[in-house]
Structure formats: C-alpha cells, structure tokens
Protein backbone atom coordinates (compact mmCIF):
# COMPACT_ATOMS: atom_id res chain seq x y z
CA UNK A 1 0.00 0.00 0.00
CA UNK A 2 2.74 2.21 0.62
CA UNK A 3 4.01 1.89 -3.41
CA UNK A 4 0.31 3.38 -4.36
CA UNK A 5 1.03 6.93 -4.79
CA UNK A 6 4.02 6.15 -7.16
CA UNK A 7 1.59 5.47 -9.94
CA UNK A 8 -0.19 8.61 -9.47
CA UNK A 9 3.80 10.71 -9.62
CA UNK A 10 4.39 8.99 -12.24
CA UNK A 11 1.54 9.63 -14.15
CA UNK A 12 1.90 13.59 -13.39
CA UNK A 13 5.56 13.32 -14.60
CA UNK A 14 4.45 12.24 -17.69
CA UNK A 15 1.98 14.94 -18.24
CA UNK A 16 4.10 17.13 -17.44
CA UNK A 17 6.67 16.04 -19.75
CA UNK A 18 3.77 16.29 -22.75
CA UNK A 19 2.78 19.90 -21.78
CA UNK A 20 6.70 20.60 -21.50
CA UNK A 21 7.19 18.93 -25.02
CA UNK A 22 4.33 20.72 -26.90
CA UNK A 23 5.39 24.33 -25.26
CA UNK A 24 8.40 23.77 -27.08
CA UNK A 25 6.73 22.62 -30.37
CA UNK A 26 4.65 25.76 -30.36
CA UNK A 27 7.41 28.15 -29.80
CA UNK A 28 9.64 26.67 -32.68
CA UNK A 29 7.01 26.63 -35.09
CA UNK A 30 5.92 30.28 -34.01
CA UNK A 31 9.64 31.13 -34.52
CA UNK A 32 9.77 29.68 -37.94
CA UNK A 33 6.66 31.18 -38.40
CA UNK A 34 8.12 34.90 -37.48
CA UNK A 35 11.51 34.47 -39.68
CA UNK A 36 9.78 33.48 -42.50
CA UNK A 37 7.12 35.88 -42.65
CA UNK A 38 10.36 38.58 -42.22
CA UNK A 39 12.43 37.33 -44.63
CA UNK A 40 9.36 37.67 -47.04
CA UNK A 41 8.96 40.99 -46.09
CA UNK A 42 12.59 42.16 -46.28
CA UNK A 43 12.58 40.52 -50.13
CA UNK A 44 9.55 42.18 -51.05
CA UNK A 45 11.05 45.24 -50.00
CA UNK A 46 13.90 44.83 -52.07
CA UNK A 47 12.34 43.97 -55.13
CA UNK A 48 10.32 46.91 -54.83
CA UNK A 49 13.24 49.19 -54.34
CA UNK A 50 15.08 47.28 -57.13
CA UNK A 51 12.03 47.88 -59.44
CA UNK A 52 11.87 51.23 -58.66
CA UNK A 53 15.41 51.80 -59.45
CA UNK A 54 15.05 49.76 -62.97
CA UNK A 55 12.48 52.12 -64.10
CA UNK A 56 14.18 55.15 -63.51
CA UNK A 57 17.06 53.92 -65.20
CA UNK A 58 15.20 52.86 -68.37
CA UNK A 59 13.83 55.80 -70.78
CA UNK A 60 10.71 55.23 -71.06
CA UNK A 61 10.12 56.40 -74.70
CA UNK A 62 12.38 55.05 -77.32
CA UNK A 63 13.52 57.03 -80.38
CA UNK A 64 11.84 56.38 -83.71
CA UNK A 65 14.76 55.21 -85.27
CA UNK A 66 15.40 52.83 -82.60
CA UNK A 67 12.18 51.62 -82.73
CA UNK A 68 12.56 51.11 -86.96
CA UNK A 69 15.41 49.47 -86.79
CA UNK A 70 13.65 46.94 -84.24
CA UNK A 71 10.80 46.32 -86.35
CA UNK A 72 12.79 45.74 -89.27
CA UNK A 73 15.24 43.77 -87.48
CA UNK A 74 11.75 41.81 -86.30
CA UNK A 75 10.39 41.55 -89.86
CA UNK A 76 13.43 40.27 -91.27
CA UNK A 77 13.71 37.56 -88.54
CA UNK A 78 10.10 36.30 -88.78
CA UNK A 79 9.99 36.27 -92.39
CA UNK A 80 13.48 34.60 -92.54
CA UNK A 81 12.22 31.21 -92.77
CA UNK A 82 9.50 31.35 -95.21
CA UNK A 83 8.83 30.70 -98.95
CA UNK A 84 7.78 34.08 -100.01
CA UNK A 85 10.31 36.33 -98.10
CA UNK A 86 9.14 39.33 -99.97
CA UNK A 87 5.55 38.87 -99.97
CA UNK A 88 5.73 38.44 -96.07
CA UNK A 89 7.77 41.55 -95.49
CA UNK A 90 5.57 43.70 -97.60
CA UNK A 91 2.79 42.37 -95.63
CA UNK A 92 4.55 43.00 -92.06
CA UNK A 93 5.65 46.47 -92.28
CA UNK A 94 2.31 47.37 -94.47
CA UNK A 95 0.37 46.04 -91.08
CA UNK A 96 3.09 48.15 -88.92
CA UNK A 97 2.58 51.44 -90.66
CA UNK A 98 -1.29 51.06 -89.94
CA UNK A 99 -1.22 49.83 -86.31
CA UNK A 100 2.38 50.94 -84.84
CA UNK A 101 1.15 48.88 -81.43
CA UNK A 102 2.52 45.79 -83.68
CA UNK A 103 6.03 45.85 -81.90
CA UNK A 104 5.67 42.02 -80.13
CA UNK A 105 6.59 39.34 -81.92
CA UNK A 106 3.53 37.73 -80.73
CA UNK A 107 1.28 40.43 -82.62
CA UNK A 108 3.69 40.50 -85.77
CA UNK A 109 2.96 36.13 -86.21
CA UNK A 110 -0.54 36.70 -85.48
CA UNK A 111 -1.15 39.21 -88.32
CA UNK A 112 1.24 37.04 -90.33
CA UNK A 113 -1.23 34.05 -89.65
C-alpha cells in the first residue's frame, strides 16, 4: 500500500513532460513562423526598391529610329524562314505602318497568320 502513490507521480511526470514537449513545439514553429514571414517581407522590399530603381534607369520612350530598326530587325527575322520572303515583309511592315502597337513578336505572327 505504501508503493500506491508512485503510480499517481508517475503519471503527473508524464503529463508534465507532454505539456513541456508541446510548449516547445509551439514556440519553434511560431519562430519559424516569425523568420519566414520577415524574410518575405525584407525581399519584397527589395524587389520593390530594385524595381523602382530599374524604371528610372530605363527611358521610357524610345527614339523612332530605334524603334525602326527593331521592327525591321523583327520583320526580317520572322519572315526569314519562309517561302515568299518578300511577300511576307511587304505584308509585315504594311500592317506596322497602320497599327504601330505591332512591336511584339507575338502580334507580328498573329497578323502574319
């Protein structure tokens, strides 16, 4: 009778223990938690600044000569590989003197479709 109230120290230990344990679960996975969400921050804040500094350092009109040069550059390239190199061309730039928005290449192979 005298052993009975080793169970019940036992018992508490162990609870203890798992109260103990889980404290320490939830404070590492708050403090993973924390870094994360402040390394996020501290990237978004440099992209931003790093964006910011891109845009001032890029004109943001381009010459018309510059931008000739690149659509005949882009003309030349598209139409490159076909049968009727001519025929193409004289399409492209006709369909660039109308719309001048054609500068993707995307836009210049859909009006050549």
């Amino acid at each position: 009778m005298a052993f009975q109230d080793f169970d019940l120290v036992s018992e508490r230990r162990k609870t203890n223990a798992a109260k103990h344990l889980r404290k320490k679960i939830l404070f590492g996975v708050t403090s993973v938690l924390l870094v994360a969400c402040v390394i996020a921050a501290a990237a978004f804040v440099i992209v931003k600044q790093t964006g910011r500094d891109q845009e001032k350092a890029v004109p943001k009109a381009k010459p018309d000569g510059a931008r000739v040069d690149q659509t005949s550059r882009l003309v030349k390239v598209l139409c490159s590989n076909s049968n009727y190199k001519a025929k193409c061309e004289t399409t492209l730039t006709e369909a660039l003197k109308k719309d001048p928005k054609l500068s993707e290449p995307k836009d210049l192979l859909m009006v050549s479709m």
